[in-house]
PDB file of N, CA and C in Angstrom:
ATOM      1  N   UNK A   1      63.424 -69.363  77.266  1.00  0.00           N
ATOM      2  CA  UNK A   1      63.061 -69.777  75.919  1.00  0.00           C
ATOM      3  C   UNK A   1      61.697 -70.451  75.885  1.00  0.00           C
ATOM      4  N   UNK A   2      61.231 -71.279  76.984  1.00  0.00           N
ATOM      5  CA  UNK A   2      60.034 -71.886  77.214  1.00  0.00           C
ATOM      6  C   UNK A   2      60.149 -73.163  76.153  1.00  0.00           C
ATOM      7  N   UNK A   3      58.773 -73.933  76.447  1.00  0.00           N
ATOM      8  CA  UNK A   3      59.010 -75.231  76.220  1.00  0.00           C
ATOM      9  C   UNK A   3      57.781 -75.470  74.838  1.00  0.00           C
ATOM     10  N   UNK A   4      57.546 -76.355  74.331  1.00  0.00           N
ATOM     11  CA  UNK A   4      56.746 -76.127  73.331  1.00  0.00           C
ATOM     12  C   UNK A   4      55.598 -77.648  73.794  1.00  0.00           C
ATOM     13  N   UNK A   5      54.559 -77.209  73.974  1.00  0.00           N
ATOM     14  CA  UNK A   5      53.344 -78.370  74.226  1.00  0.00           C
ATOM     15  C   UNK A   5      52.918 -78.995  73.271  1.00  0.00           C
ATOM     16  N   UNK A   6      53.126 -80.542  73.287  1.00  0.00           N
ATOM     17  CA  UNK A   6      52.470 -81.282  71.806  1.00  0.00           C
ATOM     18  C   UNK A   6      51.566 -81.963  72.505  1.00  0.00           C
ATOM     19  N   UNK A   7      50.092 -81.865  71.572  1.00  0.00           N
ATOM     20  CA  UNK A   7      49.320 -82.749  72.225  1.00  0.00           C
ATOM     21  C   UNK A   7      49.003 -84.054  72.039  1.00  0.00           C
ATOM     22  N   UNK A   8      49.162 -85.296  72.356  1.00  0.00           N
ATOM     23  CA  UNK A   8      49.662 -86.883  71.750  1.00  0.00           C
ATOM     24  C   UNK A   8      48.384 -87.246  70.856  1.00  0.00           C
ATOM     25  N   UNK A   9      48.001 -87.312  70.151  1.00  0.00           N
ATOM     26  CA  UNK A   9      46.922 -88.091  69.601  1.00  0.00           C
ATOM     27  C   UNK A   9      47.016 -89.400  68.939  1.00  0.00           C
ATOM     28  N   UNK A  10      46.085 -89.952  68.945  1.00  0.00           N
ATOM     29  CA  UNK A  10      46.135 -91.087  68.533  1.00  0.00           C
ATOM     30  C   UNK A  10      46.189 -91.571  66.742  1.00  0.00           C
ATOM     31  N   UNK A  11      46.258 -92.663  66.181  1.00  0.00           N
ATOM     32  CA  UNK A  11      46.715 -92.714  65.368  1.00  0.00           C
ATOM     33  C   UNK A  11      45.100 -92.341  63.801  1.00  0.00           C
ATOM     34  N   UNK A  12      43.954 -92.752  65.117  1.00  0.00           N
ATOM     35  CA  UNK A  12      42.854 -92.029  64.754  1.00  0.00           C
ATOM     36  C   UNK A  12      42.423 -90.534  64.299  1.00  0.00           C
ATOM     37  N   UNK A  13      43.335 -90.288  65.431  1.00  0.00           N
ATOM     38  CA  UNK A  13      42.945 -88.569  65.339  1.00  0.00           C
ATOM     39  C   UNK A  13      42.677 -88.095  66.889  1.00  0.00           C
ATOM     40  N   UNK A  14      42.502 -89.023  67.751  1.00  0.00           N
ATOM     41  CA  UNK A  14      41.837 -88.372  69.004  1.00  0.00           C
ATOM     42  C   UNK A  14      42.906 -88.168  69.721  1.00  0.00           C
ATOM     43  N   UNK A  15      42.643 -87.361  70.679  1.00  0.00           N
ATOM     44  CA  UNK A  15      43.202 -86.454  71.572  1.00  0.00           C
ATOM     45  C   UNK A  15      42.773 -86.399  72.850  1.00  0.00           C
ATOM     46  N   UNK A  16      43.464 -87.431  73.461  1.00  0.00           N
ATOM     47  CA  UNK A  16      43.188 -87.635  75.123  1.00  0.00           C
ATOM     48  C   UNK A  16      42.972 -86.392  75.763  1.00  0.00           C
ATOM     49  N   UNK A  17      44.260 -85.653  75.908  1.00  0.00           N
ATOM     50  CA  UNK A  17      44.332 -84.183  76.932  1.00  0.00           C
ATOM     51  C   UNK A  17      43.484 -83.155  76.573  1.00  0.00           C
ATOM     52  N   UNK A  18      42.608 -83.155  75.180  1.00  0.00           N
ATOM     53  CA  UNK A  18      42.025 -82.376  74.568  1.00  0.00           C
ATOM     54  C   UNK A  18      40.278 -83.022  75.627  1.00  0.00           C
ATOM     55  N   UNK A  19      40.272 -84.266  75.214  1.00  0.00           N
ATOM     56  CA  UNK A  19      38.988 -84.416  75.734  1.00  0.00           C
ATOM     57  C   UNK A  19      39.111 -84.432  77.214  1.00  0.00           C
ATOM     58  N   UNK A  20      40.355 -84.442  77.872  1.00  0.00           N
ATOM     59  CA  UNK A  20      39.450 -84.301  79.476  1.00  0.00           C
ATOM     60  C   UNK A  20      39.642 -82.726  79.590  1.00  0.00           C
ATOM     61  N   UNK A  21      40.353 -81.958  78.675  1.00  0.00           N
ATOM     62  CA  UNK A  21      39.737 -80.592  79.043  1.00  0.00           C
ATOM     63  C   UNK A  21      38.744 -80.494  78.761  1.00  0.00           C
ATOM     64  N   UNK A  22      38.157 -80.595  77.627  1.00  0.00           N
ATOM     65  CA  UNK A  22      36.637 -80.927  77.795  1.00  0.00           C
ATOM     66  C   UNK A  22      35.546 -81.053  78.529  1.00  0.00           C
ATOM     67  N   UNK A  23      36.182 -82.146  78.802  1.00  0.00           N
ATOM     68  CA  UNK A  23      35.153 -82.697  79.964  1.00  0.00           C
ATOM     69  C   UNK A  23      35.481 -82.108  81.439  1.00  0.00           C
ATOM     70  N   UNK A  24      35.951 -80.972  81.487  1.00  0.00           N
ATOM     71  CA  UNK A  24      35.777 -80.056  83.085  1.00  0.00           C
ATOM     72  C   UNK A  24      34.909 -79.381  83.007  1.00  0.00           C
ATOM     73  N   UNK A  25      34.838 -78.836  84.509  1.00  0.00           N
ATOM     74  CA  UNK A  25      33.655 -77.386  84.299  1.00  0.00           C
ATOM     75  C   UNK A  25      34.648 -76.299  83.765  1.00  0.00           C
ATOM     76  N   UNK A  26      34.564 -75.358  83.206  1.00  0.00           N
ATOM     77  CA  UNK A  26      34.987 -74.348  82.782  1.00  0.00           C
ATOM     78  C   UNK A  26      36.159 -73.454  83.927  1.00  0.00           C
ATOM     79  N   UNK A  27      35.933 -73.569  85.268  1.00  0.00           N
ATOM     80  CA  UNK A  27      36.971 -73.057  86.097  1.00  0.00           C
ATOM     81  C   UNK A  27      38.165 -73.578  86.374  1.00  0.00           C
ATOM     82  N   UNK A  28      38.049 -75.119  86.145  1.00  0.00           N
ATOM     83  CA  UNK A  28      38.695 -76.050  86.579  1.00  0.00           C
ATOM     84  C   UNK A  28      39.812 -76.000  85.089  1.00  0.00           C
ATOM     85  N   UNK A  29      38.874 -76.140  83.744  1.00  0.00           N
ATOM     86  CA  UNK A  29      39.736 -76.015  82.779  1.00  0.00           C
ATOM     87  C   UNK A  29      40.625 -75.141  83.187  1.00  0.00           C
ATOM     88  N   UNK A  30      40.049 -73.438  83.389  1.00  0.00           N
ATOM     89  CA  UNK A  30      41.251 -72.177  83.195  1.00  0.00           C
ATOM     90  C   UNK A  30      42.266 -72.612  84.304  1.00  0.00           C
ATOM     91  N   UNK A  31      42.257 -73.409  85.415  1.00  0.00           N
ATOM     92  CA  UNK A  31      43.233 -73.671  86.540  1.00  0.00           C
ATOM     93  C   UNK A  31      44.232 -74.768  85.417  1.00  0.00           C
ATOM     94  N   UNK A  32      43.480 -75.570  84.890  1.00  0.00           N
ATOM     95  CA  UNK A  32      44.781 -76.634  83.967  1.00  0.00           C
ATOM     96  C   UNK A  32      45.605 -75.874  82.982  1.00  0.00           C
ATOM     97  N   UNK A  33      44.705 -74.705  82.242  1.00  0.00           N
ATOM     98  CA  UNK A  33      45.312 -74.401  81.450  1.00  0.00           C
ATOM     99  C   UNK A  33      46.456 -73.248  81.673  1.00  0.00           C
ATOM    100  N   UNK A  34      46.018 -72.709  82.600  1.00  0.00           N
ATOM    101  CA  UNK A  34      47.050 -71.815  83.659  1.00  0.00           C
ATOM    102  C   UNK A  34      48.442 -72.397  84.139  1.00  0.00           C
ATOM    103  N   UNK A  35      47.803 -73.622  84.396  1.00  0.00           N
ATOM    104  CA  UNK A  35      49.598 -74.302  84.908  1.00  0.00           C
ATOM    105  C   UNK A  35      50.106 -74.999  83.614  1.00  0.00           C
ATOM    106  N   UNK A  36      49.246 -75.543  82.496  1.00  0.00           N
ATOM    107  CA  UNK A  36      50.123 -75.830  81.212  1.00  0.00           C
ATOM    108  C   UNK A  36      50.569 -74.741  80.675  1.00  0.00           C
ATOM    109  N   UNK A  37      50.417 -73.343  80.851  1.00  0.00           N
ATOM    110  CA  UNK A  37      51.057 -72.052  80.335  1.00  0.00           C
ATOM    111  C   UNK A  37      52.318 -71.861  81.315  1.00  0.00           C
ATOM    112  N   UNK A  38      52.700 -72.234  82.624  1.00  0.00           N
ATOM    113  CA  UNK A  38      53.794 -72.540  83.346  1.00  0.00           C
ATOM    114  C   UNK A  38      54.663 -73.286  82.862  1.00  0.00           C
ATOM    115  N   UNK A  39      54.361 -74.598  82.636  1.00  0.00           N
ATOM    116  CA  UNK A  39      55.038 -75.409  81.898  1.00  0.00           C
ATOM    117  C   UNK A  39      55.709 -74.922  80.523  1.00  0.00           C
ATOM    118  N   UNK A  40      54.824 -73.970  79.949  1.00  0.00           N
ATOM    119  CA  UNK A  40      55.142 -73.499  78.449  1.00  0.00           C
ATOM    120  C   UNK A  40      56.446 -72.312  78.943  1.00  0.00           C
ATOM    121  N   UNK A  41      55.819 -71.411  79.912  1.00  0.00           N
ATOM    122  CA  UNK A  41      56.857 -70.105  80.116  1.00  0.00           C
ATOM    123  C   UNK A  41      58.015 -70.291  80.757  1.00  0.00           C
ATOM    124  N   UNK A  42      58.168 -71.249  81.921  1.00  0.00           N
ATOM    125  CA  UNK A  42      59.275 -71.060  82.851  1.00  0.00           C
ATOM    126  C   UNK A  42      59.650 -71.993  82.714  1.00  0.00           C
ATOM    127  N   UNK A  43      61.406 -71.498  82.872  1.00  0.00           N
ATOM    128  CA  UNK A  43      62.534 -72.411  82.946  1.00  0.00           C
ATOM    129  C   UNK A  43      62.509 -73.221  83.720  1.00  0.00           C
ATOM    130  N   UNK A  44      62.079 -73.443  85.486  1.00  0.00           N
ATOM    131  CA  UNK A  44      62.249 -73.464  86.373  1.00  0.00           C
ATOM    132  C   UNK A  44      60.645 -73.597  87.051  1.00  0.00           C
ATOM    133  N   UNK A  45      59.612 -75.005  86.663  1.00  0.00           N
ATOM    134  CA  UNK A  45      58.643 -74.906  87.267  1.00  0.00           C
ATOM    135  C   UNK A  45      58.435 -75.502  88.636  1.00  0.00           C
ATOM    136  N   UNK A  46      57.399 -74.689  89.106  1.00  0.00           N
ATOM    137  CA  UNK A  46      57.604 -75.635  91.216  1.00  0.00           C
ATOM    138  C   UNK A  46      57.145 -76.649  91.183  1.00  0.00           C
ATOM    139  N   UNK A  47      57.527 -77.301  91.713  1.00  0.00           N
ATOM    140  CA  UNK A  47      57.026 -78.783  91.515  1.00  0.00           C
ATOM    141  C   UNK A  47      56.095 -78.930  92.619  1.00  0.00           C
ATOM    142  N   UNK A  48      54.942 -78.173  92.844  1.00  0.00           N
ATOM    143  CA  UNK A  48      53.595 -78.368  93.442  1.00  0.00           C
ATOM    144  C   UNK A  48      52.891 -78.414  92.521  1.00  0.00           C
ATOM    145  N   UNK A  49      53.387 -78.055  90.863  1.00  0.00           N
ATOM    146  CA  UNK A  49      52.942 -77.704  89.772  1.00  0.00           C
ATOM    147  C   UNK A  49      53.611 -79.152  88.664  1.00  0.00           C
ATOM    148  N   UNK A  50      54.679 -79.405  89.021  1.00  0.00           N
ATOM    149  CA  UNK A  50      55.169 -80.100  87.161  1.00  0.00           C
ATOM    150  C   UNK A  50      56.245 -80.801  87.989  1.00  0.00           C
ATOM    151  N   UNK A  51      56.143 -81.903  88.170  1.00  0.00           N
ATOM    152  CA  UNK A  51      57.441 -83.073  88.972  1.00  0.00           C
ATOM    153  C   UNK A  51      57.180 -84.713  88.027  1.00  0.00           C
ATOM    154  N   UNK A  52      58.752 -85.292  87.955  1.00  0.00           N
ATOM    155  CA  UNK A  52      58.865 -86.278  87.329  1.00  0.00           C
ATOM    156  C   UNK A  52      58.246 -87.837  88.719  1.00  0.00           C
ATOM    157  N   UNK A  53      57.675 -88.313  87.660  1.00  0.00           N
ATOM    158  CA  UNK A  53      57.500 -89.820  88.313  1.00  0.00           C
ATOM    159  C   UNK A  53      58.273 -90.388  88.902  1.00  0.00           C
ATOM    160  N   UNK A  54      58.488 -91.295  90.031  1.00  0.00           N
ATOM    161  CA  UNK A  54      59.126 -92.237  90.609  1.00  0.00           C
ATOM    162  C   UNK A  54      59.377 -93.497  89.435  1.00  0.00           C
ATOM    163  N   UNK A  55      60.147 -94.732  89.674  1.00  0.00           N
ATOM    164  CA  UNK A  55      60.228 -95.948  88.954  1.00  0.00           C
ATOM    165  C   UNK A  55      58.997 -95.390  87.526  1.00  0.00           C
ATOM    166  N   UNK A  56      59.303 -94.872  86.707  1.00  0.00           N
ATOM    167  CA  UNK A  56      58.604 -94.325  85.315  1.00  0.00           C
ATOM    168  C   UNK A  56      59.729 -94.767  84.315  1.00  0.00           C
ATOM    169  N   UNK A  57      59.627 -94.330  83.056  1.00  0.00           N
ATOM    170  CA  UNK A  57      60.220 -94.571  81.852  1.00  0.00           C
ATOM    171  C   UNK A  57      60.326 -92.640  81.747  1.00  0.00           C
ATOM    172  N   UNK A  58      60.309 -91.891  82.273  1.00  0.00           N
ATOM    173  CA  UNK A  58      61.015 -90.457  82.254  1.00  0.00           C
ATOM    174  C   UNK A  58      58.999 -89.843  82.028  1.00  0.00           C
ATOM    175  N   UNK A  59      58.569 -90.350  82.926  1.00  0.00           N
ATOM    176  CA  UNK A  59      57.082 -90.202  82.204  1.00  0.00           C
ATOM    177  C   UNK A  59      56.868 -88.781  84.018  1.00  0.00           C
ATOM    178  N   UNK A  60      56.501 -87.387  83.600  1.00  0.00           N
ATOM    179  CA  UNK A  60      56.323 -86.700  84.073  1.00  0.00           C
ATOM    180  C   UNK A  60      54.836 -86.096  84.371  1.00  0.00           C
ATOM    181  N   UNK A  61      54.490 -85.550  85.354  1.00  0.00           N
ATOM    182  CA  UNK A  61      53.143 -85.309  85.824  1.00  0.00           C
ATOM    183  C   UNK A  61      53.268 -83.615  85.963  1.00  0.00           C
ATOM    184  N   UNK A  62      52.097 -83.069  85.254  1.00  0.00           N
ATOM    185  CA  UNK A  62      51.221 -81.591  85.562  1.00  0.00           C
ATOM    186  C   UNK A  62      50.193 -82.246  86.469  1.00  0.00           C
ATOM    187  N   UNK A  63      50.537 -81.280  87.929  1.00  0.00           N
ATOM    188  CA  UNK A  63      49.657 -80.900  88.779  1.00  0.00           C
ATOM    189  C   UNK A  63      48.753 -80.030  89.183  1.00  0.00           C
ATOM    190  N   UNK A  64      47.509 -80.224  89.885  1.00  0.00           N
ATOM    191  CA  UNK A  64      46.475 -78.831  89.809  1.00  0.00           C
ATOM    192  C   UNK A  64      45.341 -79.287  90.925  1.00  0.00           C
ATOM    193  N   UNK A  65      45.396 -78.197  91.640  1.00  0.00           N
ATOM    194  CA  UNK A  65      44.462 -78.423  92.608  1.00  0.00           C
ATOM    195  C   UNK A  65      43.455 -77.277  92.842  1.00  0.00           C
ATOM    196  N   UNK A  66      41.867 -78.046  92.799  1.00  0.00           N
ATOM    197  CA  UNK A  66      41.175 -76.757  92.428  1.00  0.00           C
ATOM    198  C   UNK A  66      39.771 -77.448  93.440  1.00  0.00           C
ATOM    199  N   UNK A  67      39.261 -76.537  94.316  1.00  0.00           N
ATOM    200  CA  UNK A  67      38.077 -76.760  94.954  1.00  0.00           C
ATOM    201  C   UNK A  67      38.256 -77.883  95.858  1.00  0.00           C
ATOM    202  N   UNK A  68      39.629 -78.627  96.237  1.00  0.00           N
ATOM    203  CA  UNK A  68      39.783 -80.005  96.975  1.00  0.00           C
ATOM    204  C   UNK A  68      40.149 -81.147  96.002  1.00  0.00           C
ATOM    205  N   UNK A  69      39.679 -81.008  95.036  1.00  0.00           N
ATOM    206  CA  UNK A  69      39.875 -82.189  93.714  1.00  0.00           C
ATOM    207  C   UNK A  69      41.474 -81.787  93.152  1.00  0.00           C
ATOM    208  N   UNK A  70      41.776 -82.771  92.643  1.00  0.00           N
ATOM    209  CA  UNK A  70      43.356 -82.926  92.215  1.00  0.00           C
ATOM    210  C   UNK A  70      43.282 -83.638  90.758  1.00  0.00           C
ATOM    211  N   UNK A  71      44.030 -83.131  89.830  1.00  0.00           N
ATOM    212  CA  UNK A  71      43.825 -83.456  88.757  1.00  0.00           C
ATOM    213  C   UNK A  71      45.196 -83.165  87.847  1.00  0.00           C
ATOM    214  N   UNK A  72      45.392 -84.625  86.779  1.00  0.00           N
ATOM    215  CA  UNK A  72      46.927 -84.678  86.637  1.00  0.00           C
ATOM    216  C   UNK A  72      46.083 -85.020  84.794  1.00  0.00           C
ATOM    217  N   UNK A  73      47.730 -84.639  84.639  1.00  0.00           N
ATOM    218  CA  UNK A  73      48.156 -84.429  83.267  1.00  0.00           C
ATOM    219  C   UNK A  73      49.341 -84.871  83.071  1.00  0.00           C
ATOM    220  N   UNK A  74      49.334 -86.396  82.449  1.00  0.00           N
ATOM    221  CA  UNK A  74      50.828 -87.319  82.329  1.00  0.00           C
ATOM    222  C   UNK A  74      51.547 -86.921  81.358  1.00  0.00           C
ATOM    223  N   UNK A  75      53.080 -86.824  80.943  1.00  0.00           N
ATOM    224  CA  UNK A  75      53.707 -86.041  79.559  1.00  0.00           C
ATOM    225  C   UNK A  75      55.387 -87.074  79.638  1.00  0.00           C
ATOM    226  N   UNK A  76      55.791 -86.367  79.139  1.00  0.00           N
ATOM    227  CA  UNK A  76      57.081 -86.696  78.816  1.00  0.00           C
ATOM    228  C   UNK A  76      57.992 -85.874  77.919  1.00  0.00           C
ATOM    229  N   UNK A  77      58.942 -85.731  77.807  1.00  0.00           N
ATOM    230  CA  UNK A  77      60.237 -84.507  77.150  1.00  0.00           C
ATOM    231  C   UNK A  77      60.640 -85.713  76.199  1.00  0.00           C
ATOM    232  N   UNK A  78      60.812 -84.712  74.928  1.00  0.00           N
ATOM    233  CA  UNK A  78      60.623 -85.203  73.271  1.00  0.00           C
ATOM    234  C   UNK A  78      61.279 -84.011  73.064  1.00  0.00           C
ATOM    235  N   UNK A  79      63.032 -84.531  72.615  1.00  0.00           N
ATOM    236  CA  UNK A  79      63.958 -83.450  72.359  1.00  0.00           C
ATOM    237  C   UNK A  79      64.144 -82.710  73.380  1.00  0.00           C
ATOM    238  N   UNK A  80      65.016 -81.740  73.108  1.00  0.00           N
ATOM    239  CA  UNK A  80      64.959 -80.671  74.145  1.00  0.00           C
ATOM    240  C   UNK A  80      64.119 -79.645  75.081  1.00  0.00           C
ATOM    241  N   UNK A  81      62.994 -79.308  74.054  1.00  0.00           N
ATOM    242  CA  UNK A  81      62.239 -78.351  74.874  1.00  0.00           C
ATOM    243  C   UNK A  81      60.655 -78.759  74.043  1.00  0.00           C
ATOM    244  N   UNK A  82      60.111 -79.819  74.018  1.00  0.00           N
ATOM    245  CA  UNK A  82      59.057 -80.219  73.332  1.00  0.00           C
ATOM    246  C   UNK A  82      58.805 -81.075  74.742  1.00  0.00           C
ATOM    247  N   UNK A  83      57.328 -81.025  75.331  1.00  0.00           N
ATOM    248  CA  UNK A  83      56.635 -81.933  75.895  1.00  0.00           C
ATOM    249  C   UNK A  83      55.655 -82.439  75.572  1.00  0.00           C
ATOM    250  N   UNK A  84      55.447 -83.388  75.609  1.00  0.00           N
ATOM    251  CA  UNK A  84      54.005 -83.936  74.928  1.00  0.00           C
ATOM    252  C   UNK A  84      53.085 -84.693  76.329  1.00  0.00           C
ATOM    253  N   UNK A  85      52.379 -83.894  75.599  1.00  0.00           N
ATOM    254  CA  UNK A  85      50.704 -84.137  77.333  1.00  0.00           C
ATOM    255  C   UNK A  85      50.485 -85.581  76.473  1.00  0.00           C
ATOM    256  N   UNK A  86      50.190 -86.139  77.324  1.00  0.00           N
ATOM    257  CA  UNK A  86      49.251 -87.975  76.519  1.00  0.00           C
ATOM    258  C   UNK A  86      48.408 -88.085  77.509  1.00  0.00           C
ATOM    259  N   UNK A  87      47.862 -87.400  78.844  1.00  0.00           N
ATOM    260  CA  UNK A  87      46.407 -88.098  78.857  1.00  0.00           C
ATOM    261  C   UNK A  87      45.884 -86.889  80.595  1.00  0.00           C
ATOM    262  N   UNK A  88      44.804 -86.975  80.857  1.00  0.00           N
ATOM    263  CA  UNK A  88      44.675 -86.504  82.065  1.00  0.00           C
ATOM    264  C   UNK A  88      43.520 -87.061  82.934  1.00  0.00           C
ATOM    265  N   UNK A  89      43.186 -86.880  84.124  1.00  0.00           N
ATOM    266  CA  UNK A  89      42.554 -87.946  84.759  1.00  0.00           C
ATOM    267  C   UNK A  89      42.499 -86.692  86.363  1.00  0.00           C
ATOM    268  N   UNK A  90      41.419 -87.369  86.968  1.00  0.00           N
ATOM    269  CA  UNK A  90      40.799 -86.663  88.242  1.00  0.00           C
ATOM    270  C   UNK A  90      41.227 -87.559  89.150  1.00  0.00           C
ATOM    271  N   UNK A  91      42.564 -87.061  90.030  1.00  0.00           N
ATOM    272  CA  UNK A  91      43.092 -88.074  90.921  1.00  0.00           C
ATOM    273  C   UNK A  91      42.457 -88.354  92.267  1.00  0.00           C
ATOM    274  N   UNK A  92      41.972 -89.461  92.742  1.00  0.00           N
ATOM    275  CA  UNK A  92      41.204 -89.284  93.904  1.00  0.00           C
ATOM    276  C   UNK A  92      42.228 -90.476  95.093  1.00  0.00           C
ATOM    277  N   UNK A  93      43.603 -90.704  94.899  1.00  0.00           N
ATOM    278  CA  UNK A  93      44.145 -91.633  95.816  1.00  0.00           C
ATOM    279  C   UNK A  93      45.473 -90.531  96.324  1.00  0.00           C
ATOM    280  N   UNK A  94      46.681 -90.829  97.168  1.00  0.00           N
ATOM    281  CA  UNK A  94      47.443 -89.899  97.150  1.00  0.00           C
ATOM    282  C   UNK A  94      48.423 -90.638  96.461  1.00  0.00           C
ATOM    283  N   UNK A  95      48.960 -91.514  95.589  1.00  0.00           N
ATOM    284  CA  UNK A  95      49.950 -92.176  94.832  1.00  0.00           C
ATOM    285  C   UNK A  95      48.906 -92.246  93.323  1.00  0.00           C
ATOM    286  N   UNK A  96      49.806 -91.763  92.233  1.00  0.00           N
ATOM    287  CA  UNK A  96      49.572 -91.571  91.027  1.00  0.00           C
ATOM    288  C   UNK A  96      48.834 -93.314  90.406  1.00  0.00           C
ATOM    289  N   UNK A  97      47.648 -92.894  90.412  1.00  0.00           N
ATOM    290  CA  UNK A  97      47.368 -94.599  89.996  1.00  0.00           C
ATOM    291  C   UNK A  97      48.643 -95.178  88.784  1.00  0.00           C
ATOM    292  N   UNK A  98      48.931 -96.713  89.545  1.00  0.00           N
ATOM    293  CA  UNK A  98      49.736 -97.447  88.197  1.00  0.00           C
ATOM    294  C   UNK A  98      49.310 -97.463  86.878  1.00  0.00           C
ATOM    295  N   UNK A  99      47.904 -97.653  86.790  1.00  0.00           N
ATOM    296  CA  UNK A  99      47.017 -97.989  85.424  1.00  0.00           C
ATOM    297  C   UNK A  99      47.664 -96.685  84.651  1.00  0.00           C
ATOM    298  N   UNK A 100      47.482 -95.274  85.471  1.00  0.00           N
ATOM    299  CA  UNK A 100      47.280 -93.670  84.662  1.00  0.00           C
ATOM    300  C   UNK A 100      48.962 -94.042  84.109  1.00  0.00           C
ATOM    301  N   UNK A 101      49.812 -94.527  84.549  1.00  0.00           N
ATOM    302  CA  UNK A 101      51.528 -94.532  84.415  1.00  0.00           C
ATOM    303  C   UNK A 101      51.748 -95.386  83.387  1.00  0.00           C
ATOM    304  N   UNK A 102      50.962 -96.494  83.340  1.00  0.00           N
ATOM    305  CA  UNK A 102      51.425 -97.520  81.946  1.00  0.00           C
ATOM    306  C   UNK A 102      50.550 -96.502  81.309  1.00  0.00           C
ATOM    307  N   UNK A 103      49.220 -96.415  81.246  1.00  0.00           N
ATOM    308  CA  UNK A 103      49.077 -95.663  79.991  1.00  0.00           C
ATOM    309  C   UNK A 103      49.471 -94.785  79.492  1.00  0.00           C
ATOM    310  N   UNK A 104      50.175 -93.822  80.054  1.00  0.00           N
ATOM    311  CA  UNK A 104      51.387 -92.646  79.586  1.00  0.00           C
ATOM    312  C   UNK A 104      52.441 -93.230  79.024  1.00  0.00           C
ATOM    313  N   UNK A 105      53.040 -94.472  79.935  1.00  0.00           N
ATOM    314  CA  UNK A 105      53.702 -95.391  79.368  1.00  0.00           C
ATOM    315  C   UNK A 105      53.929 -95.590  77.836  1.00  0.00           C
ATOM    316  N   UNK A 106      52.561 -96.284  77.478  1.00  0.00           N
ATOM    317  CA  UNK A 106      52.177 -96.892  76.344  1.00  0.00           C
ATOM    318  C   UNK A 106      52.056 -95.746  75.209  1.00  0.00           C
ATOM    319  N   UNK A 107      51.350 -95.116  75.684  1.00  0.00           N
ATOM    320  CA  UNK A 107      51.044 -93.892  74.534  1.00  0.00           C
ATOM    321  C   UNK A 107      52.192 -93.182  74.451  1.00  0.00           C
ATOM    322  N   UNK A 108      53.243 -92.949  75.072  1.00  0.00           N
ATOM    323  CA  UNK A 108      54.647 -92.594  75.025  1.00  0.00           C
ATOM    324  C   UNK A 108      55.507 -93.504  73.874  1.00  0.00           C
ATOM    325  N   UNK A 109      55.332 -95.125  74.473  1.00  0.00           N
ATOM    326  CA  UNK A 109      56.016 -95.617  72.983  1.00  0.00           C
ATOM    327  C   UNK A 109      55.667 -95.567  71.884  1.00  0.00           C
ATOM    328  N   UNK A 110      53.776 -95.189  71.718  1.00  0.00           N
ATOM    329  CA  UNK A 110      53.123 -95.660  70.293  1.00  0.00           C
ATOM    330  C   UNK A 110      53.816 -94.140  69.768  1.00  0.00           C
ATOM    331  N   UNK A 111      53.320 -93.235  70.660  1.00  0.00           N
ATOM    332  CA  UNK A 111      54.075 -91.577  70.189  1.00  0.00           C
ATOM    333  C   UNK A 111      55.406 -91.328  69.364  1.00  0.00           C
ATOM    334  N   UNK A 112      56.604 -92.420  69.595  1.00  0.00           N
ATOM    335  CA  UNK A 112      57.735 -92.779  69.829  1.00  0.00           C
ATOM    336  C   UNK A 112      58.125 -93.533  68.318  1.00  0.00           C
ATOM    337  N   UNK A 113      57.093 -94.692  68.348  1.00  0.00           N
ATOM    338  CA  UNK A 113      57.110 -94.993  66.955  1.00  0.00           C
ATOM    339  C   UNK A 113      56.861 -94.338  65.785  1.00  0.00           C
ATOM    340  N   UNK A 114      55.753 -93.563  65.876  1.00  0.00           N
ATOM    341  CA  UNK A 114      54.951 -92.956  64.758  1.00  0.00           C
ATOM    342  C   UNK A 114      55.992 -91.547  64.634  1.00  0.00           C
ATOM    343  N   UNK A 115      56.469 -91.215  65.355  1.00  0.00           N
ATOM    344  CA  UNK A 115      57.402 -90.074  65.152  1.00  0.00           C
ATOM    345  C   UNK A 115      58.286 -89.662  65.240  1.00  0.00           C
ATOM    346  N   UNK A 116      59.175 -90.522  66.160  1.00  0.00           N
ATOM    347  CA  UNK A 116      60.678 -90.758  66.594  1.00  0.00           C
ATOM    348  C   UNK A 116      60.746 -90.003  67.146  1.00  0.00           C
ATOM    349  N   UNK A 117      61.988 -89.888  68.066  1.00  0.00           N
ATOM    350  CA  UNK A 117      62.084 -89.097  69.401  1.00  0.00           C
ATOM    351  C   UNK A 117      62.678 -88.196  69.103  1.00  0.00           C
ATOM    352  N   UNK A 118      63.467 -87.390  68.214  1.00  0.00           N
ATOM    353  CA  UNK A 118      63.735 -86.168  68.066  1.00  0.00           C
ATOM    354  C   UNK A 118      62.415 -85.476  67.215  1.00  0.00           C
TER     355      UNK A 118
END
């Protein structure tokens, strides 16, 4: 059935996951956007690709590795088959920085308020 991608924006209008696609080089985008079309198609994604956080609030990570660089895309499940991306970032440690986790965190509850969880 596949999953449906919401992209979190703010109460402004802006759009975290929108601007760090943006801000890639163009190869690197088609590698993110390749594995957020995984996320969209399959029941059943590998988790070298799409795995849940440790000690999180259900706050889940898109993975992507392109040229040596590693680069994540924080989300969370809203209803049944709705994920919502809230932010992405160029990982350079091997543990998901804390800072990148509250802010998924956070933008998860403001998300939460403004729209309720179903």
């Amino acid at each position: 059935m596949g999953r449906l991608l919401v992209f979190y924006k703010t109460e402004k209008g802006q759009c975290p996951v929108a601007e760090f696609l943006s801000s890639l080089p163009a190869r690197v985008a088609q590698k993110v956007t390749w594995v957020l079309k995984l996320l969209q198609e399959l029941d059943t994604v590998p988790s070298q690709y799409f795995k849940k956080l440790s000690a999180t609030a259900e706050i889940w990570e898109c993975r992507m590795v392109f040229s040596g660089n590693t680069y994540r895309i924080l989300c969370f499940f809203r209803g049944g088959n709705q994920v919502v991306l809230t932010h992405g970032f160029m990982k350079k440690t091997q543990k998901t920085p804390r800072e990148e986790i509250t802010k998924a965190e956070r933008l998860k509850a403001d998300f939460i308020r403004r729209h309720g969880r179903a």
